[in-house]
C-alpha atoms as a PDB file:
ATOM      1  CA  UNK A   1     188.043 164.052  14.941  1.00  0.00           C
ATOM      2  CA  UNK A   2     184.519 165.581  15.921  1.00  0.00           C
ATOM      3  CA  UNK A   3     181.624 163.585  17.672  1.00  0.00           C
ATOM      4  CA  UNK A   4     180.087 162.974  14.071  1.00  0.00           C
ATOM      5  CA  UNK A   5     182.793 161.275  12.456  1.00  0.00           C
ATOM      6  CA  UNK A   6     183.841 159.180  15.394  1.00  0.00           C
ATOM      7  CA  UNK A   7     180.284 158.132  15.001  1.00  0.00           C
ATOM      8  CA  UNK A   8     180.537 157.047  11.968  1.00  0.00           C
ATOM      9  CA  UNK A   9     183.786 155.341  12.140  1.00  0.00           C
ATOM     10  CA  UNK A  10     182.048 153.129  15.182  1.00  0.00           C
ATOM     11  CA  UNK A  11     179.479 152.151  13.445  1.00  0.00           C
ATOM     12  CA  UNK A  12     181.009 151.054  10.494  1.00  0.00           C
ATOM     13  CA  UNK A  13     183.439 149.198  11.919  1.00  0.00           C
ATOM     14  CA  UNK A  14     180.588 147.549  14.057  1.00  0.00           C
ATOM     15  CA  UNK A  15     178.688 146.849  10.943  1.00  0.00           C
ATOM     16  CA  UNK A  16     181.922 144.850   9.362  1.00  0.00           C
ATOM     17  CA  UNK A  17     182.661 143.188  12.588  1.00  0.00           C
ATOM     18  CA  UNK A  18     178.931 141.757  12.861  1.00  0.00           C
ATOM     19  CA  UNK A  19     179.517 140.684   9.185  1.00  0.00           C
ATOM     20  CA  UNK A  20     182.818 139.464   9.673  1.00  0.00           C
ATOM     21  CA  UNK A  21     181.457 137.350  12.403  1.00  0.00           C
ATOM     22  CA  UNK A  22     178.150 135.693  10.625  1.00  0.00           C
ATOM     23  CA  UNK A  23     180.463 135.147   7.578  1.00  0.00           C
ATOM     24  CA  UNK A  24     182.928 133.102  10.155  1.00  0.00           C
ATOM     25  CA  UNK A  25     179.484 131.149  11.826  1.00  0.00           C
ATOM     26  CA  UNK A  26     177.809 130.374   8.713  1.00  0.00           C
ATOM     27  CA  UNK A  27     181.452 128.646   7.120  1.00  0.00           C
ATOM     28  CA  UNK A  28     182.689 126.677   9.912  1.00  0.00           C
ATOM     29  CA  UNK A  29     183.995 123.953   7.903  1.00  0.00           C
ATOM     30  CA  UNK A  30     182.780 120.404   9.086  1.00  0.00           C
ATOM     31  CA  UNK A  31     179.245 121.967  10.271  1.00  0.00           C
ATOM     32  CA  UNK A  32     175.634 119.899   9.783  1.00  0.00           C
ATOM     33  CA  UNK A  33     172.669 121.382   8.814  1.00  0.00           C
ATOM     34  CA  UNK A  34     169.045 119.855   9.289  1.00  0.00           C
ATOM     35  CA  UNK A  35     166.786 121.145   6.717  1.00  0.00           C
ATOM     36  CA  UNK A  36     163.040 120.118   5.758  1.00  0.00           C
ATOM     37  CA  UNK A  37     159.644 120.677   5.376  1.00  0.00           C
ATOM     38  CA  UNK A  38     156.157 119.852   7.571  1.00  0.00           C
ATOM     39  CA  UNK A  39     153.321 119.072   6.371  1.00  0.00           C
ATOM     40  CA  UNK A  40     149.787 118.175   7.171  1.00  0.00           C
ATOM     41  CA  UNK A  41     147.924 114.560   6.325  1.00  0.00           C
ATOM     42  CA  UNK A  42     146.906 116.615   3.263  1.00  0.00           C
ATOM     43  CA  UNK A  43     149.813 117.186   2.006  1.00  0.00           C
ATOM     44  CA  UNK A  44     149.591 120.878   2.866  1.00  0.00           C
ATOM     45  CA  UNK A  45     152.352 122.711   4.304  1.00  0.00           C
ATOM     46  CA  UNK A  46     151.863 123.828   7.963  1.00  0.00           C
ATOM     47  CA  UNK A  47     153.411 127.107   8.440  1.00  0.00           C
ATOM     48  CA  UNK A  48     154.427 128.039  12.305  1.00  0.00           C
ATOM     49  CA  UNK A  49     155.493 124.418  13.724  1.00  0.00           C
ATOM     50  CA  UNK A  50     158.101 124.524  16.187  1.00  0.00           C
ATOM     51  CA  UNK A  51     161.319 122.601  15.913  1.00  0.00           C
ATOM     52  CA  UNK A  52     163.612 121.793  18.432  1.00  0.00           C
ATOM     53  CA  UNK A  53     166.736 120.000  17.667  1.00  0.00           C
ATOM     54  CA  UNK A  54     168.283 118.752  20.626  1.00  0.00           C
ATOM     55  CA  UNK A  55     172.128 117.335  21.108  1.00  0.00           C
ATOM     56  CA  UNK A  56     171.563 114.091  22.714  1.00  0.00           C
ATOM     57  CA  UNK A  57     174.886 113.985  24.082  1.00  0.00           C
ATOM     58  CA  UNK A  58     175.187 117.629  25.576  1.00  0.00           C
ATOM     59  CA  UNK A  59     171.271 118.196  25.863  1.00  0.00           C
ATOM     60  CA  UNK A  60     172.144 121.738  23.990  1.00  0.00           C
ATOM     61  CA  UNK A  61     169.014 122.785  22.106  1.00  0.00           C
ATOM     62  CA  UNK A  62     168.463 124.343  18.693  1.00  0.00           C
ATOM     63  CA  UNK A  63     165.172 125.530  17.372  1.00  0.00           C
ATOM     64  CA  UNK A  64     163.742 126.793  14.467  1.00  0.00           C
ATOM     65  CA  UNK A  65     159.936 127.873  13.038  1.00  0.00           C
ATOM     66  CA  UNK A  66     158.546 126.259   9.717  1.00  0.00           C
ATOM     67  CA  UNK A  67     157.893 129.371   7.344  1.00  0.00           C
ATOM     68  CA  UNK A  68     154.997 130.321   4.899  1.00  0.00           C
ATOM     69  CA  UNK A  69     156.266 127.421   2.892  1.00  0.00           C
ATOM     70  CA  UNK A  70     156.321 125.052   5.331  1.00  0.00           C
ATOM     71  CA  UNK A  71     160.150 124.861   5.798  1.00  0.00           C
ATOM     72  CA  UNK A  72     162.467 124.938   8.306  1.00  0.00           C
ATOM     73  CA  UNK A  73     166.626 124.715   8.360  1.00  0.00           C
ATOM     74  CA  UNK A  74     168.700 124.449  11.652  1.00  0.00           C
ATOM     75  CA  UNK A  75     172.233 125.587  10.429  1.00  0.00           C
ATOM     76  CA  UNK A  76     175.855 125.131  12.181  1.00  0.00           C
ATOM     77  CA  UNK A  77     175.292 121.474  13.902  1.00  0.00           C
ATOM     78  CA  UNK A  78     178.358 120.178  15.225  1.00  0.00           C
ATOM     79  CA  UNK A  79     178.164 116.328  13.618  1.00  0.00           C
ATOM     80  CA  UNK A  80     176.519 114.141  16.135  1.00  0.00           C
ATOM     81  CA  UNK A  81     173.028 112.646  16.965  1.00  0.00           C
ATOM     82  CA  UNK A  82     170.019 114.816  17.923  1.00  0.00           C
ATOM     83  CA  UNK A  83     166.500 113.998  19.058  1.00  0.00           C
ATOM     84  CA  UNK A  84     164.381 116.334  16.739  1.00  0.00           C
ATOM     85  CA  UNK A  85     160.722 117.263  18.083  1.00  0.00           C
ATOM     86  CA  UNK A  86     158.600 119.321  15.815  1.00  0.00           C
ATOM     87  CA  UNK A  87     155.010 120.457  17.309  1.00  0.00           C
ATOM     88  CA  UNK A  88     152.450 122.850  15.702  1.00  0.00           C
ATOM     89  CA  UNK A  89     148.818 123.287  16.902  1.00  0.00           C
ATOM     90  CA  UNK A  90     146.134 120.691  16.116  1.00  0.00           C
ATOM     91  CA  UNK A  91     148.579 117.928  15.401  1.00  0.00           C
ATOM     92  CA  UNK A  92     150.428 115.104  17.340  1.00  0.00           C
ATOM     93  CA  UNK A  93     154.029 116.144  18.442  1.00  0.00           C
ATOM     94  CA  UNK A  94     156.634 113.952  15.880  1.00  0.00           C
ATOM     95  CA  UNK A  95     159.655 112.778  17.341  1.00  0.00           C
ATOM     96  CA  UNK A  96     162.710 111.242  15.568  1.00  0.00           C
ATOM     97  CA  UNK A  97     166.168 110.281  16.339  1.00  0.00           C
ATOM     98  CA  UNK A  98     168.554 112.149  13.688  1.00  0.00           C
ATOM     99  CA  UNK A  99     172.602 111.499  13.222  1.00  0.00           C
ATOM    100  CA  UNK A 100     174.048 114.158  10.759  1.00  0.00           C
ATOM    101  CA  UNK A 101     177.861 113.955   9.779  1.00  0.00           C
ATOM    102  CA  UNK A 102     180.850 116.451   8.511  1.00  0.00           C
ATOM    103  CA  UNK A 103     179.418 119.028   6.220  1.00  0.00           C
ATOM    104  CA  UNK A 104     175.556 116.855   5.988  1.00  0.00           C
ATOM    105  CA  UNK A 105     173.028 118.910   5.264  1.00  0.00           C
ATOM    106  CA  UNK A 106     170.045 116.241   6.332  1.00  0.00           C
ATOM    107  CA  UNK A 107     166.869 116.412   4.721  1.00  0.00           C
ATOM    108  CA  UNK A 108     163.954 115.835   6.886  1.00  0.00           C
ATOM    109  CA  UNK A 109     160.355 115.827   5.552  1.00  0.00           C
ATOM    110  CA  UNK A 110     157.378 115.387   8.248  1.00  0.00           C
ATOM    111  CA  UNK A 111     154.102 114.424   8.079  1.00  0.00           C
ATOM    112  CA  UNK A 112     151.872 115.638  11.388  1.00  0.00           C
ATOM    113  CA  UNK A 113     149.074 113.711  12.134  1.00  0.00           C
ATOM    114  CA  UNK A 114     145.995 115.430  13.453  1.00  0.00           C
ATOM    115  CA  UNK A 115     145.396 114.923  17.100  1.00  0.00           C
ATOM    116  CA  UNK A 116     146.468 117.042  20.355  1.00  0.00           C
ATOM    117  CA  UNK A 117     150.293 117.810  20.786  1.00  0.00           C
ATOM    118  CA  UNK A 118     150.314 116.287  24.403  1.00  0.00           C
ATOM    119  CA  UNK A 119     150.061 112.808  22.100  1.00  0.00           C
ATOM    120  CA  UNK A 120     153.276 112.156  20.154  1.00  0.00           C
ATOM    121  CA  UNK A 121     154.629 109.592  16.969  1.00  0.00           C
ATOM    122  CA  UNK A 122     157.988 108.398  17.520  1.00  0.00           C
ATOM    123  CA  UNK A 123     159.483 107.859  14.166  1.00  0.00           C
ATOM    124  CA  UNK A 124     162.094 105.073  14.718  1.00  0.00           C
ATOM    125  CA  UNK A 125     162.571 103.972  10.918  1.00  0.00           C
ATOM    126  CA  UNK A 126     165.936 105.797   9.213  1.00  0.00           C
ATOM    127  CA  UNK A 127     165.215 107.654   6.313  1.00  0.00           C
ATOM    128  CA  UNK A 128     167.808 106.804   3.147  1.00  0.00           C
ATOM    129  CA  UNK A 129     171.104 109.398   3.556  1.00  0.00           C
ATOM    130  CA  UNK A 130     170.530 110.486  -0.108  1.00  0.00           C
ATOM    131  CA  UNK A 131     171.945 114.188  -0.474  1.00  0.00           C
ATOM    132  CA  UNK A 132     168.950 115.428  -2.505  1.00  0.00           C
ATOM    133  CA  UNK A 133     169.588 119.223  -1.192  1.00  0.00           C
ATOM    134  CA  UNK A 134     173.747 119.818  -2.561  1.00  0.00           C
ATOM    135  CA  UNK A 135     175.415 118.750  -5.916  1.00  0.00           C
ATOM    136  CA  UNK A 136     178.778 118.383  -3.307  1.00  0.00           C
ATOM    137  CA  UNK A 137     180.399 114.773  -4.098  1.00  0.00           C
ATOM    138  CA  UNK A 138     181.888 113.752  -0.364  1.00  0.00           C
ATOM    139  CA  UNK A 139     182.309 111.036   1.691  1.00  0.00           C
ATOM    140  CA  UNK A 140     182.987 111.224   5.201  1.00  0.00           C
ATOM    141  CA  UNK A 141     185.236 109.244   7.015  1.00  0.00           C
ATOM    142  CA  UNK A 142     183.665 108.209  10.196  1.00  0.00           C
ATOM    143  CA  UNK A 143     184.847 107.676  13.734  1.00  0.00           C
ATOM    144  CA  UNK A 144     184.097 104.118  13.333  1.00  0.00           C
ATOM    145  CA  UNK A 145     187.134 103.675  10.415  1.00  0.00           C
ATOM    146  CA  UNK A 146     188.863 106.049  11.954  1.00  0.00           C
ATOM    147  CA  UNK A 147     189.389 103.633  15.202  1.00  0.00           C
ATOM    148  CA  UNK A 148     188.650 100.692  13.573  1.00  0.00           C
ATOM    149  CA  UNK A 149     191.075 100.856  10.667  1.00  0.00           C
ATOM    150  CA  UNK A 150     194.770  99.483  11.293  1.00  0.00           C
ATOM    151  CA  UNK A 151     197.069 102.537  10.772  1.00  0.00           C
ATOM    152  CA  UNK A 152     200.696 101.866  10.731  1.00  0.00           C
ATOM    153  CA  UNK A 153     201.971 104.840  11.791  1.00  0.00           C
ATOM    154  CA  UNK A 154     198.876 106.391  13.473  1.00  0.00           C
ATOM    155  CA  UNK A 155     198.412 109.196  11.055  1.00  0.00           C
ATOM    156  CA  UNK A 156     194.330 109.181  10.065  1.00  0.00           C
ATOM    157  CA  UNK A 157     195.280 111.519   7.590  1.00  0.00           C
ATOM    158  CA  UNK A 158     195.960 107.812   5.715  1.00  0.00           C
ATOM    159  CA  UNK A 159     192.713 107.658   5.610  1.00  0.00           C
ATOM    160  CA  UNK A 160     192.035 110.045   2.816  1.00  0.00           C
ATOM    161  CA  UNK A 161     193.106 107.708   0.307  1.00  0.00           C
ATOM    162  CA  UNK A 162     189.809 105.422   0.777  1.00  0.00           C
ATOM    163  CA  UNK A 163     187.683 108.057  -1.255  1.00  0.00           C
ATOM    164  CA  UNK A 164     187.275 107.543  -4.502  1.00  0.00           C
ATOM    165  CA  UNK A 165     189.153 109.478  -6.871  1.00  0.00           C
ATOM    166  CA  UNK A 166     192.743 110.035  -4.632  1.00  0.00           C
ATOM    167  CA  UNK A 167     195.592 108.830  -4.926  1.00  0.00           C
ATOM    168  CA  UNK A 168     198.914 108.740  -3.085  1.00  0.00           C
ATOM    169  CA  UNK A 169     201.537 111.295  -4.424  1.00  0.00           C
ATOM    170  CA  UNK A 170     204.296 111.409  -1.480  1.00  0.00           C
ATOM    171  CA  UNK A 171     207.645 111.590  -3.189  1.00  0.00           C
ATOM    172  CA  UNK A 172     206.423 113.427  -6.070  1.00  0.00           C
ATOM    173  CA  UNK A 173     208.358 116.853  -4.992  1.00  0.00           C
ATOM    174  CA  UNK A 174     204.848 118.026  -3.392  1.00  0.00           C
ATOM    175  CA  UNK A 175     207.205 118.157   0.396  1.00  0.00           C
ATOM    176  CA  UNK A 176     209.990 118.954  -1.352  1.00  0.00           C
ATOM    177  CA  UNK A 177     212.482 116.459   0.164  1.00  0.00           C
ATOM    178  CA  UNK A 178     213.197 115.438   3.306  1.00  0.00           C
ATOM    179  CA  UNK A 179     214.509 118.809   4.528  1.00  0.00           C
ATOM    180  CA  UNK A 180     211.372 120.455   4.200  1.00  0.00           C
ATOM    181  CA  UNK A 181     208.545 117.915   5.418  1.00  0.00           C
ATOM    182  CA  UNK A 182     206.593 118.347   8.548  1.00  0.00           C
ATOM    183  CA  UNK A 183     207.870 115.410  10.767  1.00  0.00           C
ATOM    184  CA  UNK A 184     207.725 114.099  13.923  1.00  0.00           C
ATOM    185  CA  UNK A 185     211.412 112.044  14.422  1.00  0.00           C
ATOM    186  CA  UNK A 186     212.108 110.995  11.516  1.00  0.00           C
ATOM    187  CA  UNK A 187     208.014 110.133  10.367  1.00  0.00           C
ATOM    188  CA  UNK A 188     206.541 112.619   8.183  1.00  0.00           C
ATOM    189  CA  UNK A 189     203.188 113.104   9.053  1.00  0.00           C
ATOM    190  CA  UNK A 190     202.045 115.268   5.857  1.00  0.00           C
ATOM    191  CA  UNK A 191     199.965 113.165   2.980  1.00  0.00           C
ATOM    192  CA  UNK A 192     200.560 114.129  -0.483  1.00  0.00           C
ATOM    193  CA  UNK A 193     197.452 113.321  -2.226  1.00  0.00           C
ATOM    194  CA  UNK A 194     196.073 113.777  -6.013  1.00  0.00           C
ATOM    195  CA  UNK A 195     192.579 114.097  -6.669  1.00  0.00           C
ATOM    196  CA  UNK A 196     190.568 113.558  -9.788  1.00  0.00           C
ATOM    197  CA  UNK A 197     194.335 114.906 -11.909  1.00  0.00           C
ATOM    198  CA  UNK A 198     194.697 117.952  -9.753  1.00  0.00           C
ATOM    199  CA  UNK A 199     197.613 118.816  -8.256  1.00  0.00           C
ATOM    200  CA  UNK A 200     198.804 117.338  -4.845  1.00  0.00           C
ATOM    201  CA  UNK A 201     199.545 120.618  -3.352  1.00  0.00           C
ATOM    202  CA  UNK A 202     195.921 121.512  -4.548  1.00  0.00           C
ATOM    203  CA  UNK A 203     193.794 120.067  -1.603  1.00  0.00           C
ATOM    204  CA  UNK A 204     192.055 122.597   1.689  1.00  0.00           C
ATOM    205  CA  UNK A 205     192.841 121.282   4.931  1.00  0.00           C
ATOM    206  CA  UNK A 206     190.312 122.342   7.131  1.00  0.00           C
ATOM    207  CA  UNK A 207     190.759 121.625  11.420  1.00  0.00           C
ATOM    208  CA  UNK A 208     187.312 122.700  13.024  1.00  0.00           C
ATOM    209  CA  UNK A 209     186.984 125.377  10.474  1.00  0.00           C
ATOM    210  CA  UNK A 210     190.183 127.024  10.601  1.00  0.00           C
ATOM    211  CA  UNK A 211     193.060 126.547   8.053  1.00  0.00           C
ATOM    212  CA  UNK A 212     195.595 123.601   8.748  1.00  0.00           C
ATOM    213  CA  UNK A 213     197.633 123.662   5.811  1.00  0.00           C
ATOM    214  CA  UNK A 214     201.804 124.066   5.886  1.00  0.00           C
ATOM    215  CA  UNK A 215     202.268 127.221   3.986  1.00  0.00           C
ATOM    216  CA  UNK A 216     205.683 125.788   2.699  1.00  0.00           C
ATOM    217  CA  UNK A 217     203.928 122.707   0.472  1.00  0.00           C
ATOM    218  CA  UNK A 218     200.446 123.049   0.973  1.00  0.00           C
ATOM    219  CA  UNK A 219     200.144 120.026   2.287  1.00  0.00           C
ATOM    220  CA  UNK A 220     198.769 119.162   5.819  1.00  0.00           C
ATOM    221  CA  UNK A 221     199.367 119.963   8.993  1.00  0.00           C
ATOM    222  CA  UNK A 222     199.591 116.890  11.406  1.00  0.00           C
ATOM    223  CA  UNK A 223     195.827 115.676  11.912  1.00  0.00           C
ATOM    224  CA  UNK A 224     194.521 115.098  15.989  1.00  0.00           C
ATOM    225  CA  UNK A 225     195.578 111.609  16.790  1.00  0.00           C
ATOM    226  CA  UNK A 226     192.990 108.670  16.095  1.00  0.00           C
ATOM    227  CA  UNK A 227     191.339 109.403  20.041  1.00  0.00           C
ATOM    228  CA  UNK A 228     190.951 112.614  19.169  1.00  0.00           C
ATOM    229  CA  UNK A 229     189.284 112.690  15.795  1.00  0.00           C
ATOM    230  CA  UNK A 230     185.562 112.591  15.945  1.00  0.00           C
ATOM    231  CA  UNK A 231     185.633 111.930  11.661  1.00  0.00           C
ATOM    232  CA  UNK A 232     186.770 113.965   8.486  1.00  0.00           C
ATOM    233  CA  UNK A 233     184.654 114.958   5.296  1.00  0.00           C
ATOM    234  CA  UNK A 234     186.410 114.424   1.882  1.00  0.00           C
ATOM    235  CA  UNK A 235     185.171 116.613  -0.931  1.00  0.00           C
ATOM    236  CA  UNK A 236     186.199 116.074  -4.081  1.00  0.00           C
ATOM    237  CA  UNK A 237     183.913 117.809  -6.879  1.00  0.00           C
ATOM    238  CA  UNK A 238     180.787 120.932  -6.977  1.00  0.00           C
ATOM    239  CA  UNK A 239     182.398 122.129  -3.613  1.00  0.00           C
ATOM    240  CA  UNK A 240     180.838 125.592  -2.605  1.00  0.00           C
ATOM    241  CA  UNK A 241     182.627 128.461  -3.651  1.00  0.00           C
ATOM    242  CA  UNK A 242     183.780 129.715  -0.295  1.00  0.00           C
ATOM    243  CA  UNK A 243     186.565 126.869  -0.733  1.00  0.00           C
ATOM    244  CA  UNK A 244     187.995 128.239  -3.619  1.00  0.00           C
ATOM    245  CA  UNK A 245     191.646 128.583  -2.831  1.00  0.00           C
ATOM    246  CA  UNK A 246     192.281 124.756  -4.264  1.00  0.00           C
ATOM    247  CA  UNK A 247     190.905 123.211  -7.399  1.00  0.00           C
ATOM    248  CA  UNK A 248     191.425 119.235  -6.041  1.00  0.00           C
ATOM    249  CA  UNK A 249     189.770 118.827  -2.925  1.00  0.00           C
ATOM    250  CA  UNK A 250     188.324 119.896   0.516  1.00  0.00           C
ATOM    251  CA  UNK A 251     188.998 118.062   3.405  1.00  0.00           C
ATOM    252  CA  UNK A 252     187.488 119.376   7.356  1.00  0.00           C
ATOM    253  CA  UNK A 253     188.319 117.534   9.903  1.00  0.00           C
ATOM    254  CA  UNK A 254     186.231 117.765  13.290  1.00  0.00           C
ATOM    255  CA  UNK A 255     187.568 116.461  16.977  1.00  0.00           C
ATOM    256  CA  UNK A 256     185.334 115.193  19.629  1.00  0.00           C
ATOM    257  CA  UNK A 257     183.721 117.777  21.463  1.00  0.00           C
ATOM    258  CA  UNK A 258     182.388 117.354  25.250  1.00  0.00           C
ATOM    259  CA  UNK A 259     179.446 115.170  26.705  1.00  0.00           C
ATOM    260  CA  UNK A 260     176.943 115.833  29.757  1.00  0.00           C
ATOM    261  CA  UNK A 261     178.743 112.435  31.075  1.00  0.00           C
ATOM    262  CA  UNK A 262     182.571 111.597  32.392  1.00  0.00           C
ATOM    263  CA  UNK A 263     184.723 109.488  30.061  1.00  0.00           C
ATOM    264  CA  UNK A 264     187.697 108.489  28.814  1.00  0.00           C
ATOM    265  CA  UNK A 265     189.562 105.449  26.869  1.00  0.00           C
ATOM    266  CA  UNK A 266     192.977 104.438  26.737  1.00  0.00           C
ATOM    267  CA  UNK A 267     195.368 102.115  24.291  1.00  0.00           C
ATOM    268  CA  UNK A 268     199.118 100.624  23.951  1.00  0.00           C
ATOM    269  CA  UNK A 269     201.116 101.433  21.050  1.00  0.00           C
ATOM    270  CA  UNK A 270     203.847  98.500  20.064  1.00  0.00           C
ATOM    271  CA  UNK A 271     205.974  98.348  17.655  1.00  0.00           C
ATOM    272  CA  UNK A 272     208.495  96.326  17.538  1.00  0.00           C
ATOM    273  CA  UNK A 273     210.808  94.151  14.815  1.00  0.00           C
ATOM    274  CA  UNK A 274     210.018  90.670  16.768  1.00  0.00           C
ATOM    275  CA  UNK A 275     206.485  90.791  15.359  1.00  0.00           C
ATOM    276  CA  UNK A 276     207.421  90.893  11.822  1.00  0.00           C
ATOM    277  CA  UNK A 277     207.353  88.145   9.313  1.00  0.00           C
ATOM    278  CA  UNK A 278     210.211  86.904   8.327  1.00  0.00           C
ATOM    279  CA  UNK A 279     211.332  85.431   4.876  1.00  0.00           C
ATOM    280  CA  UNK A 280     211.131  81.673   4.881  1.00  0.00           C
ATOM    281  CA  UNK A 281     214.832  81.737   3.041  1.00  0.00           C
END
């Protein structure tokens, strides 16, 4: 192979690879998104404000510049809370506290007030989490239910079943018997699951954007236990395209990631046949 063709061949496969990789950034499933637009006290758009988008719990910063239009997006945001500043010349910095969840995109519309930028508006009042940007029917299932709810046998992938829409189909030849299920002892720890009249064995199981799906019944692979699991995103109609293996439902699951600060928790597992109730006869 001459010079010239090696070339070639290098470049091209550079080209895919750089491709390959955006493709994998942009589709991590579970990401956030803030999105938005900045305006003056006009109602004009201001076009070159700065926006930072800061994780409070890591202190890792994001930033993006408002365009011609006025708008702004800050893509692949790990679900969490984030202190967003946005500064521009001529105006008061704007400060708000933002918490975006499993696959959010989070609209934010600001209005800068004229004044220098060393003065700054906190904005302390929540907007309304209306999703006014996808046609994506979700709900997330947030750390809060995910510690809070009673599971009997620890699997959060339970938890599914509070969206609207599913329904439990375990049984219904999805595992194909007991031979065949993914178990831990004797406990299986795959959910069959309908949704909206598709098939059970028609749902993506997403872990931190990377398939997590048995390839036997399609079903899923054991979820992180509750301590692990940060929270889950359900989708269950007008998914985007890029999930278009399964016709019923997209689920991504996120874990915790790391803080800037040392911590831990602990808990006791008991179960045990003196604490049932017994029949009065």
């Amino acid at each position: 192979m001459d010079q010239r063709k090696m070339a070639r061949t290098v470049f091209l496969f550079a080209v895919l690879s750089a491709m390959f990789a955006a493709n994998l950034f942009g589709q991590g499933g579970g990401n956030a998104a803030i999105t938005g637009t900045v305006t003056d006290p006009s109602g004009a758009v201001v076009a070159g404000a700065q926006v930072t988008v800061t994780q409070q719990s890591t202190s890792v910063k994001r930033s993006a510049t408002t365009n011609a239009s006025g708008n702004f997006t800050v893509p692949s945001l790990l679900p969490a809370s984030y202190s967003v500043t946005i500064e521009a010349a001529g105006f008061k910095t704007v400060a708000q506290t933002v918490t975006v969840l499993a696959d959010q995109i989070r609209d934010l519309n600001v209005r800068l007030e004229v004044g220098q930028s060393t003065q700054q508006v906190i904005v302390e009042a929540a907007p309304v989490l209306v999703n006014t940007i996808t046609p994506v029917l979700s709900q997330v299932i947030e750390q809060s239910r995910v510690e809070g709810i009673p599971l009997v046998t620890r699997n959060a992938a339970d938890l599914t079943l509070l969206v609207p829409g599913t329904t439990s189909a375990n049984g219904d030849g999805v595992q194909q018997g007991d031979t065949k299920q993914i178990a831990v002892g004797t406990r299986s720890v795959a959910e069959s699951i309908a949704v909206n009249g598709a098939r059970p064995d028609q749902i993506s199981y997403n872990l931190d954007g990377a398939n997590n799906e048995d390839l036997m019944s399609n079903t899923n692979n054991p979820f992180p236990f509750p301590d692990a699991l940060q929270e889950f995103s359900v989708q269950t109609n007008s998914f985007d395209a890029r999930y278009g293996t399964n016709a019923g439902a997209v689920v991504n699951v996120v874990t915790k990631s790391g803080t800037n600060v040392w911590h831990g928790d602990g808990f006791e597992f008991v179960r045990n046949k003196i604490f049932n109730a017994h029949n009065f006869f």
